[in-house]
N, C-alpha and C. Protein backbone atom coordinates (compact mmCIF):
# COMPACT_ATOMS: atom_id res chain seq x y z
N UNK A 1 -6.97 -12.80 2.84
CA UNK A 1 -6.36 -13.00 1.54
C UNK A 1 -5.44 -11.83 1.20
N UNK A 2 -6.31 -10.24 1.66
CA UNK A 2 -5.09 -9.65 1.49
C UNK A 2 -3.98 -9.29 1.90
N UNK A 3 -3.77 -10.21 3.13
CA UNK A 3 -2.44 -10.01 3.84
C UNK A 3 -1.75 -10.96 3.81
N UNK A 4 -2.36 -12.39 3.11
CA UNK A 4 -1.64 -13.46 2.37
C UNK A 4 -0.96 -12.96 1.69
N UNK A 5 -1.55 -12.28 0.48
CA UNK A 5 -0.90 -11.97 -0.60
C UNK A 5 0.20 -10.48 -0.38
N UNK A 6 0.19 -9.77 0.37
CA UNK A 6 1.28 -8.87 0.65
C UNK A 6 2.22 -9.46 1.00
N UNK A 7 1.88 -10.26 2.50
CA UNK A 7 3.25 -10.67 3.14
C UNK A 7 3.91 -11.93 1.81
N UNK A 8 3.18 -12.73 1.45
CA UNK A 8 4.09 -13.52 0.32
C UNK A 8 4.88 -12.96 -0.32
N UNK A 9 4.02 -11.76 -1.06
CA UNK A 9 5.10 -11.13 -2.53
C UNK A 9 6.04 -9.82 -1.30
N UNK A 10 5.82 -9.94 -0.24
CA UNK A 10 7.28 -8.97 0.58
C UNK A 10 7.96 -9.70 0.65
N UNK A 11 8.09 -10.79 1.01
CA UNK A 11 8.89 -12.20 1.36
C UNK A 11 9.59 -12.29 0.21
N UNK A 12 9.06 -12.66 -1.05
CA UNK A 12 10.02 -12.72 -2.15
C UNK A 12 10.69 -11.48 -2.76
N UNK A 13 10.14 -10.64 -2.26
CA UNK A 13 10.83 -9.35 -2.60
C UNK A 13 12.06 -9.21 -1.78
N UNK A 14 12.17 -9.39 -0.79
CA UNK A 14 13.14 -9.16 0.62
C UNK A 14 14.02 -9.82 0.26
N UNK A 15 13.43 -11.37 0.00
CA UNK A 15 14.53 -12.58 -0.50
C UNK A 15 15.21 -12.17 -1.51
N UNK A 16 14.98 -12.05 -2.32
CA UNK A 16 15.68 -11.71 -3.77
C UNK A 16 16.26 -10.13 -3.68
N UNK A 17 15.54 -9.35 -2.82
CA UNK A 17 16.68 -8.51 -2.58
C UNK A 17 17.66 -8.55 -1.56
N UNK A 18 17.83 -9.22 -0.29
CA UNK A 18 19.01 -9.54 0.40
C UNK A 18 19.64 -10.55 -0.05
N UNK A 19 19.69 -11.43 -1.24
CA UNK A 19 20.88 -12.51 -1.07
C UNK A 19 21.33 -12.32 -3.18
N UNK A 20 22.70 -12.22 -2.52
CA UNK A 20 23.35 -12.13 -3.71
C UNK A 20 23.26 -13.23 -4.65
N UNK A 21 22.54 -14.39 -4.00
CA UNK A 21 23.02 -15.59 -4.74
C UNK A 21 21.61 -14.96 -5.89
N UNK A 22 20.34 -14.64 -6.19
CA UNK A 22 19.80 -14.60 -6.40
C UNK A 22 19.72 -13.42 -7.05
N UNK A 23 20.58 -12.76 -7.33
CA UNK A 23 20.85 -11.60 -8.47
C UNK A 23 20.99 -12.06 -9.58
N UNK A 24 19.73 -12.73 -10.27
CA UNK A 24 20.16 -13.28 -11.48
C UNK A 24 18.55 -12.59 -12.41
N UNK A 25 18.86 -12.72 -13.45
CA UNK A 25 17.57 -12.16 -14.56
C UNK A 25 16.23 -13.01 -13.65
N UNK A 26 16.15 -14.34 -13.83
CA UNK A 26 14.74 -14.88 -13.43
C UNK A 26 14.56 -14.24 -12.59
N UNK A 27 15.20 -13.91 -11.44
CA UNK A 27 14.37 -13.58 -9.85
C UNK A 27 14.53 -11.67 -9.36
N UNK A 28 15.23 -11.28 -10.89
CA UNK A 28 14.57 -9.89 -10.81
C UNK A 28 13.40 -9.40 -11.17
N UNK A 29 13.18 -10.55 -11.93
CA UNK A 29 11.68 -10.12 -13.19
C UNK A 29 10.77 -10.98 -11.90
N UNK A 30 11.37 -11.77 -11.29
CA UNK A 30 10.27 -12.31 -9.95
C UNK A 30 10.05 -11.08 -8.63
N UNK A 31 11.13 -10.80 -8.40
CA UNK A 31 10.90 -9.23 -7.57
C UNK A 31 10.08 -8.57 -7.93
N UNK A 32 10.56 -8.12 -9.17
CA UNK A 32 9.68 -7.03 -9.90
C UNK A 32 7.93 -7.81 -9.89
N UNK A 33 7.63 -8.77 -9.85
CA UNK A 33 6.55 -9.30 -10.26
C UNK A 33 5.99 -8.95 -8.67
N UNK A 34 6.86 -9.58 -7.89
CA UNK A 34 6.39 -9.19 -6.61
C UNK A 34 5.55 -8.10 -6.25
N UNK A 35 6.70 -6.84 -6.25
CA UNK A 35 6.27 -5.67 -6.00
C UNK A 35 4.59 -5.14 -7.19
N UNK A 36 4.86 -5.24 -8.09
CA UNK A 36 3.41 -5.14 -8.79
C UNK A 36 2.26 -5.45 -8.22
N UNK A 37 2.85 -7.09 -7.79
CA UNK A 37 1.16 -7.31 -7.60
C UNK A 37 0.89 -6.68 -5.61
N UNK A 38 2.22 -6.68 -5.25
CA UNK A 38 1.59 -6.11 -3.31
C UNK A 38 0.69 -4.58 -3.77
N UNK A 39 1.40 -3.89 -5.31
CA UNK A 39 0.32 -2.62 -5.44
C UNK A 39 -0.91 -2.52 -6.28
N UNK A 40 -0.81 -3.66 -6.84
CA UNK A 40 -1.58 -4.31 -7.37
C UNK A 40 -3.23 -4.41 -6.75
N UNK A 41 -2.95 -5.62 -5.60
CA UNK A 41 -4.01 -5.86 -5.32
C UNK A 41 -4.17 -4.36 -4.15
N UNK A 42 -3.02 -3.74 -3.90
CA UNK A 42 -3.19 -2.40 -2.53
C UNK A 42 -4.06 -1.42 -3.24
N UNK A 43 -4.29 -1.55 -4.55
CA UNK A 43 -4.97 -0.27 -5.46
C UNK A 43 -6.65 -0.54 -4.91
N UNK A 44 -7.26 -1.49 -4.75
CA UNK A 44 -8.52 -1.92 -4.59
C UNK A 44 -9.13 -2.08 -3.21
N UNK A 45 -8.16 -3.13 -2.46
CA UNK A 45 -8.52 -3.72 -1.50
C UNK A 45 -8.96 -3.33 -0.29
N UNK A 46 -8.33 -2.29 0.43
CA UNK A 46 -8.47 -1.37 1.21
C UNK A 46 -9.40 -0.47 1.32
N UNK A 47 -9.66 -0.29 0.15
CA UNK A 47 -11.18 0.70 -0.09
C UNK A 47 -12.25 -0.03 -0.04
N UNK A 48 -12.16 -1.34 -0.32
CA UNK A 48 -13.05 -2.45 -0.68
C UNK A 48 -13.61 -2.98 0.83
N UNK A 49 -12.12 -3.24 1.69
CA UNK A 49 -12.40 -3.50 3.48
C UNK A 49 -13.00 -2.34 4.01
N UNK A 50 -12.71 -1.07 3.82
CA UNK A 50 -13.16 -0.42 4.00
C UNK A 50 -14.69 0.05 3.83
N UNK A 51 -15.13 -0.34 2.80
CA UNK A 51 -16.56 -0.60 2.42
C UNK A 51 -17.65 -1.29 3.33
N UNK A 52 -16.59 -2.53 2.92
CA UNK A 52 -17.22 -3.97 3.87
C UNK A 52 -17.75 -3.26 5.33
N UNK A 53 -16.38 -2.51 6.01
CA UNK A 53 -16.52 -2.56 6.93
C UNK A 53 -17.86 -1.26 7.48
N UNK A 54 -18.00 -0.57 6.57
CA UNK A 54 -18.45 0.85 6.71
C UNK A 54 -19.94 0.78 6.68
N UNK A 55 -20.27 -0.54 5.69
CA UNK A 55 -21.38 -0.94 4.79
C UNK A 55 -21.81 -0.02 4.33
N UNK A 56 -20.51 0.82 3.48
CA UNK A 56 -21.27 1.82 2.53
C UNK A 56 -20.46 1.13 0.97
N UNK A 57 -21.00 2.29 0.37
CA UNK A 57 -20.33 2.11 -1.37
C UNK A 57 -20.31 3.43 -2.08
N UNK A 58 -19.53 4.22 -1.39
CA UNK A 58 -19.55 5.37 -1.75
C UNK A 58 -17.65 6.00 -2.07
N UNK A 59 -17.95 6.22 -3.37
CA UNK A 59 -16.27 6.20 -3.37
C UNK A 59 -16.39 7.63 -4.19
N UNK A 60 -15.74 8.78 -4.04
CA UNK A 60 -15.72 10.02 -5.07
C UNK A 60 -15.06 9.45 -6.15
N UNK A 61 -15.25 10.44 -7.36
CA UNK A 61 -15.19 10.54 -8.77
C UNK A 61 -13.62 10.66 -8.35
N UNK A 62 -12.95 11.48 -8.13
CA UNK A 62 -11.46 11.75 -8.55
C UNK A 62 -10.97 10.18 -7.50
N UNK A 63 -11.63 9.43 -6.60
CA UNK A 63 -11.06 8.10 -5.86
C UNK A 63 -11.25 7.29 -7.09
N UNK A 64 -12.16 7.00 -7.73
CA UNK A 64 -12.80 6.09 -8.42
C UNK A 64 -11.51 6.86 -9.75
N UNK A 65 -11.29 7.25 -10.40
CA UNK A 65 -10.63 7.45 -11.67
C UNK A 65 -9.37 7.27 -11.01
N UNK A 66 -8.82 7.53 -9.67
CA UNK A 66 -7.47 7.16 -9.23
C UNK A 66 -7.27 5.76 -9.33
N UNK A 67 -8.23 5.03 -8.62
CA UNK A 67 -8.69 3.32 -8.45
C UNK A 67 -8.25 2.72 -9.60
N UNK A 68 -9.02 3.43 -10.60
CA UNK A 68 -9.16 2.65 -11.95
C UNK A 68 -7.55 2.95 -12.58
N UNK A 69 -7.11 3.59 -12.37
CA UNK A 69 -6.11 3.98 -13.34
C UNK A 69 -4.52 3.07 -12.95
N UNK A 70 -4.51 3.55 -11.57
CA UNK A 70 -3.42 2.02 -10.78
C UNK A 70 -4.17 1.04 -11.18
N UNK A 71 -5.24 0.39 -10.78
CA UNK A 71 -5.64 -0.72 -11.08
C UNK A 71 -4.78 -1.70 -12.70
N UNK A 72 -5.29 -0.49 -13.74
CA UNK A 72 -4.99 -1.06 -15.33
C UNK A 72 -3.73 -0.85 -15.03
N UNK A 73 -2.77 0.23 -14.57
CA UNK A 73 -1.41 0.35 -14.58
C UNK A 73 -0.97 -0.91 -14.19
N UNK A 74 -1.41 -1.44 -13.14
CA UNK A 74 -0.35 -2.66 -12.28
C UNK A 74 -0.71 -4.02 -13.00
N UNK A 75 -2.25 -3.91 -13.38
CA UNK A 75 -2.75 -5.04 -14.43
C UNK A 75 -1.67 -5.80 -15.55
N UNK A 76 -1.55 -4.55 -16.05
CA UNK A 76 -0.92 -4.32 -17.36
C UNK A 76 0.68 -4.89 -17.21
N UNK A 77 1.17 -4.12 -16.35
CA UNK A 77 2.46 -4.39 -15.44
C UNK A 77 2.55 -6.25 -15.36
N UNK A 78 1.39 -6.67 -14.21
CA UNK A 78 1.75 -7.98 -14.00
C UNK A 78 1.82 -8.83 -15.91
N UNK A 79 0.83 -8.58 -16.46
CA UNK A 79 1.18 -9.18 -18.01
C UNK A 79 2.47 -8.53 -18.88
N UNK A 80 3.23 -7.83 -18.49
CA UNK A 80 3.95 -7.43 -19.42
C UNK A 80 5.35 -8.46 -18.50
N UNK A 81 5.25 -8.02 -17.41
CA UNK A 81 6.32 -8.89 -16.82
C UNK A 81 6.33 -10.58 -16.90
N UNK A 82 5.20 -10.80 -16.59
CA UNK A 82 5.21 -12.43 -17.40
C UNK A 82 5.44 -12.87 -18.77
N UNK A 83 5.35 -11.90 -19.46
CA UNK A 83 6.17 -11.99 -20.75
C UNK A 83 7.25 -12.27 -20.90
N UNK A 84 7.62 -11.11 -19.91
CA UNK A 84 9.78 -10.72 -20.33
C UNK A 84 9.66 -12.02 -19.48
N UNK A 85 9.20 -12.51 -18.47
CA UNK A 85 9.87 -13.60 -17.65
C UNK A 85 9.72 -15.04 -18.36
N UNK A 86 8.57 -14.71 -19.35
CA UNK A 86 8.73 -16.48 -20.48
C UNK A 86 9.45 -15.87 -21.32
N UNK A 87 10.05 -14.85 -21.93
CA UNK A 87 11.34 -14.48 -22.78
C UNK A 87 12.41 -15.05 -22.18
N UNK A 88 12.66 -14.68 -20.62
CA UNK A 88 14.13 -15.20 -20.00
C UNK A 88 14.04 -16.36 -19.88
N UNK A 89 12.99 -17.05 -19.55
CA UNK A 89 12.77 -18.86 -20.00
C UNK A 89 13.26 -19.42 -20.81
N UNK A 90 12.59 -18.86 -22.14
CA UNK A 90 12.81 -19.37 -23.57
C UNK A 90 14.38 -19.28 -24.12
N UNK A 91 14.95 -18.53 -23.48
CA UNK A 91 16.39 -17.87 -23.77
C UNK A 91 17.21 -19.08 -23.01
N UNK A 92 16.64 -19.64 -21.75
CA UNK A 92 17.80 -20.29 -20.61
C UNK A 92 17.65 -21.51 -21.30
N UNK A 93 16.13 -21.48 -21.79
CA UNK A 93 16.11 -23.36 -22.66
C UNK A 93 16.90 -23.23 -23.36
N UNK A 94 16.37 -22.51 -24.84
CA UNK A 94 16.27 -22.63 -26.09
C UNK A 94 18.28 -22.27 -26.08
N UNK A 95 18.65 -21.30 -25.72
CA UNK A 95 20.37 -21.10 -25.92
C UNK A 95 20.87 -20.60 -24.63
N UNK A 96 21.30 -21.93 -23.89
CA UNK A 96 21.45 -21.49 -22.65
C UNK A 96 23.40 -21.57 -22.31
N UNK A 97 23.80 -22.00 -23.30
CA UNK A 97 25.43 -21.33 -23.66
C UNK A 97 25.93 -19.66 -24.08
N UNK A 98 24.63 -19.03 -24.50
CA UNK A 98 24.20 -17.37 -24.67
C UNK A 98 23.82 -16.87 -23.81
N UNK A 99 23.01 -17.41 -22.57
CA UNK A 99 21.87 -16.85 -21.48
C UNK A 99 22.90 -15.83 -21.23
N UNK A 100 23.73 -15.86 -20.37
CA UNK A 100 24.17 -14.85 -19.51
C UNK A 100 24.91 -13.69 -20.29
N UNK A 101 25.26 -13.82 -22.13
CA UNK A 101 25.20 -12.75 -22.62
C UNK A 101 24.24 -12.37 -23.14
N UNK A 102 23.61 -13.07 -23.52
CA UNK A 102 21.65 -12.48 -23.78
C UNK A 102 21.03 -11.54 -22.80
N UNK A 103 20.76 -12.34 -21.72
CA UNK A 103 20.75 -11.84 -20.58
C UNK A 103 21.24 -11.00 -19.66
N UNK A 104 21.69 -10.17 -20.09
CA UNK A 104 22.68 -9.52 -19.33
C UNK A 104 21.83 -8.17 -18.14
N UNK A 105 22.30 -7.82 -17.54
CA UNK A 105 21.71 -7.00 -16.48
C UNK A 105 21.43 -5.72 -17.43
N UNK A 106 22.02 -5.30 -17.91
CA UNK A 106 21.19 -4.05 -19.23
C UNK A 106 19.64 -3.95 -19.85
N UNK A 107 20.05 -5.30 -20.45
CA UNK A 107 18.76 -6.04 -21.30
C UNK A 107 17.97 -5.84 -20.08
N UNK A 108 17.79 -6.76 -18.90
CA UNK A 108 16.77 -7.16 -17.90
C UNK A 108 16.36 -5.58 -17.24
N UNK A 109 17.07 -4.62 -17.27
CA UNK A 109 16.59 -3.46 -16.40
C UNK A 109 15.91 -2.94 -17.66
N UNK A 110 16.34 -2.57 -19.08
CA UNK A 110 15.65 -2.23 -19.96
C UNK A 110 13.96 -2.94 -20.22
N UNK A 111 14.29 -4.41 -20.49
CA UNK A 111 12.58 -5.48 -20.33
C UNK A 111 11.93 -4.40 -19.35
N UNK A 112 12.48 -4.81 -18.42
CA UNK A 112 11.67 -3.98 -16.96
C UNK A 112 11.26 -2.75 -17.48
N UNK A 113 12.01 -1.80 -17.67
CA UNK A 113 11.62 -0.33 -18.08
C UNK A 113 10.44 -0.50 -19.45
N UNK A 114 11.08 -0.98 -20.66
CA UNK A 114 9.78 -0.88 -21.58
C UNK A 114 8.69 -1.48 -20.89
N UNK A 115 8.30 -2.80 -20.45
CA UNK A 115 7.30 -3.20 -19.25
C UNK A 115 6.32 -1.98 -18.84
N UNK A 116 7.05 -0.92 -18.18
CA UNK A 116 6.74 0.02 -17.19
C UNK A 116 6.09 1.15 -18.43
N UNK A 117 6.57 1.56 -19.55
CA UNK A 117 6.62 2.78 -20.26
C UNK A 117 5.90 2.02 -21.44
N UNK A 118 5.37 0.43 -21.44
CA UNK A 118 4.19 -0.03 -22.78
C UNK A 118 2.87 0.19 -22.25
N UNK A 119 2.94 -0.20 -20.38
CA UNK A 119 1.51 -0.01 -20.12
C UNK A 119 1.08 1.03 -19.71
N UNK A 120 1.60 1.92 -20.11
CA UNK A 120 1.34 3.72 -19.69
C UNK A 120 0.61 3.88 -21.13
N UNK A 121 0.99 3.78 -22.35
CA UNK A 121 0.50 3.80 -23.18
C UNK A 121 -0.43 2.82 -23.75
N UNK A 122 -0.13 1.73 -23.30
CA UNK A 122 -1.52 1.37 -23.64
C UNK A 122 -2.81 1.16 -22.68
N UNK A 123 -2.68 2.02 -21.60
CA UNK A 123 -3.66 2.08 -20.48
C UNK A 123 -4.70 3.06 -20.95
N UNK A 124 -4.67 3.78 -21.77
CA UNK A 124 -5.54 4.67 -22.13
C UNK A 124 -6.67 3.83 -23.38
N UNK A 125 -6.06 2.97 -23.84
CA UNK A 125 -6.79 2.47 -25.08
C UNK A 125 -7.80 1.57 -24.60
N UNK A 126 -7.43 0.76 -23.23
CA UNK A 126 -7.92 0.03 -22.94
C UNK A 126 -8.58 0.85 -22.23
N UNK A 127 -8.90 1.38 -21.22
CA UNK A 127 -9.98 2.61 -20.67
C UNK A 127 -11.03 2.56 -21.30
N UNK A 128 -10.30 3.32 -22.50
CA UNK A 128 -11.94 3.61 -23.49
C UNK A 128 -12.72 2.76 -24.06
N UNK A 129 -12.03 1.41 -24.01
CA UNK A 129 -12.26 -0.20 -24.64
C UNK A 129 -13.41 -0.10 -23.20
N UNK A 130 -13.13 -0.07 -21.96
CA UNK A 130 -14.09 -0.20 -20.79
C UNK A 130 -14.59 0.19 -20.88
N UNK A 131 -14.53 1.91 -20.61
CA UNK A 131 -16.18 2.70 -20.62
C UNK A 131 -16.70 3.28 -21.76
N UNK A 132 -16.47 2.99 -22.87
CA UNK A 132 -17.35 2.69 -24.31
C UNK A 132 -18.33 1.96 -24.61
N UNK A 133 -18.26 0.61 -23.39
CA UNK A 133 -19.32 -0.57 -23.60
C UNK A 133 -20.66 0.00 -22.78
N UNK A 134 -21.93 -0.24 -23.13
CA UNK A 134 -23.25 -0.29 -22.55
C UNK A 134 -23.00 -0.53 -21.29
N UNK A 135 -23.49 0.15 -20.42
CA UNK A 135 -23.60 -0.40 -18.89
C UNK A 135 -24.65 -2.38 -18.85
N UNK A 136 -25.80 -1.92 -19.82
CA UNK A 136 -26.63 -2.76 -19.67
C UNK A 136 -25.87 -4.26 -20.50
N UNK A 137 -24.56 -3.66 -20.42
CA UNK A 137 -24.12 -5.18 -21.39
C UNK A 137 -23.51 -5.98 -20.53
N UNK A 138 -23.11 -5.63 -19.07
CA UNK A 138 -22.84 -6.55 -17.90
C UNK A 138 -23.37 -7.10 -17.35
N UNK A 139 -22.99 -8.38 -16.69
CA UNK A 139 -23.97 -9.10 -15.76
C UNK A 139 -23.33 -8.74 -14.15
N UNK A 140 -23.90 -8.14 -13.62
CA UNK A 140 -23.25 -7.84 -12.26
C UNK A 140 -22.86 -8.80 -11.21
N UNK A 141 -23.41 -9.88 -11.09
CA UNK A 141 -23.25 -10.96 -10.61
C UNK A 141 -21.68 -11.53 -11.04
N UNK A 142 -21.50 -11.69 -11.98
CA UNK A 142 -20.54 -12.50 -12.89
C UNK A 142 -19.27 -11.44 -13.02
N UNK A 143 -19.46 -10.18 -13.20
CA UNK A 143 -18.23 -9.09 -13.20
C UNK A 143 -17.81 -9.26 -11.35
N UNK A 144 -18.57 -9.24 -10.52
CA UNK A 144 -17.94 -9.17 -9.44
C UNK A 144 -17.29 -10.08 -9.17
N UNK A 145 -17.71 -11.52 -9.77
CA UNK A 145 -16.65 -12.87 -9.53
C UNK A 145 -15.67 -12.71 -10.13
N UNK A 146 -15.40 -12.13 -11.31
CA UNK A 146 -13.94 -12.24 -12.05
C UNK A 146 -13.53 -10.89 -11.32
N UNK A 147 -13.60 -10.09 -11.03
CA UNK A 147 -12.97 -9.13 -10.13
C UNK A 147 -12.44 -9.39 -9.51
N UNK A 148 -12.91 -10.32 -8.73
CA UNK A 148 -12.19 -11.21 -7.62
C UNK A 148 -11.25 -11.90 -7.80
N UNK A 149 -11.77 -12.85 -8.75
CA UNK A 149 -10.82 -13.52 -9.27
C UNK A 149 -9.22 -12.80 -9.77
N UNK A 150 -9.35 -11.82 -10.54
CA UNK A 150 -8.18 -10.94 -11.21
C UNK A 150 -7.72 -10.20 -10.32
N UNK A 151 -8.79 -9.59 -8.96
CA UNK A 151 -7.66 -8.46 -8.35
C UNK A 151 -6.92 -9.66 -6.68
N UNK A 152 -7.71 -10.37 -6.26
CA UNK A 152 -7.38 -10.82 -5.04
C UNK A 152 -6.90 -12.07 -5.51
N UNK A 153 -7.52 -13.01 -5.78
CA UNK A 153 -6.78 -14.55 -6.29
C UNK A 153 -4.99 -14.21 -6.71
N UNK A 154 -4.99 -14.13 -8.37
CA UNK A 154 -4.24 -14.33 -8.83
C UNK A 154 -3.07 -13.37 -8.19
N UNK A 155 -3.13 -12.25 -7.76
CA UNK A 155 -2.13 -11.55 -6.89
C UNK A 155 -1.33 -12.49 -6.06
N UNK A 156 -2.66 -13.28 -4.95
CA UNK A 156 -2.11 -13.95 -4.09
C UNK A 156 -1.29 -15.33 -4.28
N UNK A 157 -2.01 -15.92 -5.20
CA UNK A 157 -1.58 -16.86 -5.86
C UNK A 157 -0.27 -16.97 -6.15
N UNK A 158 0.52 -15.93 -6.79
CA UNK A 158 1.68 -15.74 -7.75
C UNK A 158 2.71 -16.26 -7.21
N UNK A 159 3.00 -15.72 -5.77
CA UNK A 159 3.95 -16.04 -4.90
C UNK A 159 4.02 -17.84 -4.81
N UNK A 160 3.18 -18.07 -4.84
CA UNK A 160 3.52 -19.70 -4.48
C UNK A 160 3.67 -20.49 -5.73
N UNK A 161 3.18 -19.73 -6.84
CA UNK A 161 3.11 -20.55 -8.08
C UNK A 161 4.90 -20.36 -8.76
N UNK A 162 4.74 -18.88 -8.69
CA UNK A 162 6.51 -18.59 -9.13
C UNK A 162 7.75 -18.76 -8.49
N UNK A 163 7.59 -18.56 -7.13
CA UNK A 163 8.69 -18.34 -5.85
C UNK A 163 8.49 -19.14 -4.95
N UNK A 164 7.41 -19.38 -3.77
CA UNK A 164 7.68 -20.18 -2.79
C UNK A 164 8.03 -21.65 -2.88
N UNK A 165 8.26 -22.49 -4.50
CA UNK A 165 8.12 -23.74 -4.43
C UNK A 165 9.61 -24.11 -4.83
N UNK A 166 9.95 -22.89 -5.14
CA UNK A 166 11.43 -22.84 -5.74
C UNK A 166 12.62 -22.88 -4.39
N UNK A 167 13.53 -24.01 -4.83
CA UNK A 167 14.32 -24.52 -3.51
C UNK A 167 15.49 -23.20 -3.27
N UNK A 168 15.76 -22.72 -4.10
CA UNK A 168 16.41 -20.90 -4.23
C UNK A 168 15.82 -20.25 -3.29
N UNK A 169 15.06 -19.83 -3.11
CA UNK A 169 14.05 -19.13 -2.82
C UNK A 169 13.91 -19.45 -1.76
N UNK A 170 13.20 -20.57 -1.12
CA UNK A 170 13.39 -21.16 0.17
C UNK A 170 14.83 -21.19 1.20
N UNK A 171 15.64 -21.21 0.62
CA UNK A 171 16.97 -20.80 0.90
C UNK A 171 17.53 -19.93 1.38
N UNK A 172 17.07 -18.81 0.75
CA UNK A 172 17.02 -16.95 0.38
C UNK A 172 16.07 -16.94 1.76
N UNK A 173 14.99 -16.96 1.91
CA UNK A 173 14.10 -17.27 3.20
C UNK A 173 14.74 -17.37 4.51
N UNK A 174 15.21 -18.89 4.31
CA UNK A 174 15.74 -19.05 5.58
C UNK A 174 16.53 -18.19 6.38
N UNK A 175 18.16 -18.01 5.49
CA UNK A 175 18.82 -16.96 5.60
C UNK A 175 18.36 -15.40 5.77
N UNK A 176 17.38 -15.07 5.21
CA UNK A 176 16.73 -14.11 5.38
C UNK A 176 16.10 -13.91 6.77
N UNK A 177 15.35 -14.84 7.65
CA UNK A 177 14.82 -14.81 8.42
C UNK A 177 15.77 -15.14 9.85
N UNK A 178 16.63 -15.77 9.44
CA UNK A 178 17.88 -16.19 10.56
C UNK A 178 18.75 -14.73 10.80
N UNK A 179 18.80 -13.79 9.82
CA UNK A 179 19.63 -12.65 10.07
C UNK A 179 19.43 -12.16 11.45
């Protein structure tokens, strides 16, 4: 799963960065989505195979506060970018005789940047929202399934839900891979 989900979101990253046709707002905020989640799920996973493989569970304090801290960073990241990317939606529906001055490459690198500089600040609030709660208020069983669910699924997922079904994109691919 986790080399599903790398090689997918490299693929759409590659795509959308080698073909000009695809320099447009949607499929930067899809790049950008890309790259998040390949560090996304890279913040966890590896330590996690590594585990598996070691059959230990031993991670130091300064690994474990590094873990956690990319983890919420890229978290945060993938929801802030699905935002700006149902903003550039709502913009191509709702006034799509404006899109491309609405839209303009300024605006879209700026989205991107506040994106990057909201979940820095609000990564700390949510922290203390985590380890403020009772240990004894989790069910361990049930936190490890949505873990899963949030760090490996939906990472992998993204690519096919946002990009691979898109005939652009497939396009961008081909050409990409014929070079």
């Amino acid at each position: 799963m986790y080399l599903i989900t790398v090689f997918g979101n490299l693929l759409i990253f590659l795509a959308v960065s080698s073909d000009s046709h695809l320099h447009t707002p949607m499929y930067f905020f899809l790049s950008n989505l890309s790259f998040v989640d390949i560090c996304f799920i890279s913040t966890t996973i590896p330590k996690m195979m590594w585990n598996i493989q070691m059959q230990s569970k031993v991670i130091t304090y300064e690994g474990c506060i590094n873990q956690i801290y990319f983890l919420l960073l890229f978290a945060g990241l993938d929801d802030f970018l699905l935002t700006v990317m149902a903003y550039d939606r709502f913009v191509a529906i709702c006034h799509p005789l404006h899109y491309t001055v609405i839209m303009n490459s300024r605006l879209c690198g700026l989205l991107v940047l506040v994106s990057w500089m909201m979940i820095v600040s609000l990564f700390y609030c949510t922290t203390l929202g985590v380890y403020l709660n009772p240990a004894d208020a989790h069910n361990s069983h049930s936190s490890a399934i949505a873990s899963v669910m949030y760090t490996v699924v939906t990472p992998m997922l993204n690519p096919f839900i946002y990009s691979l079904r898109n005939k652009d994109i497939k396009e961008a691919l081909k050409r990409f891979i014929e070079q």
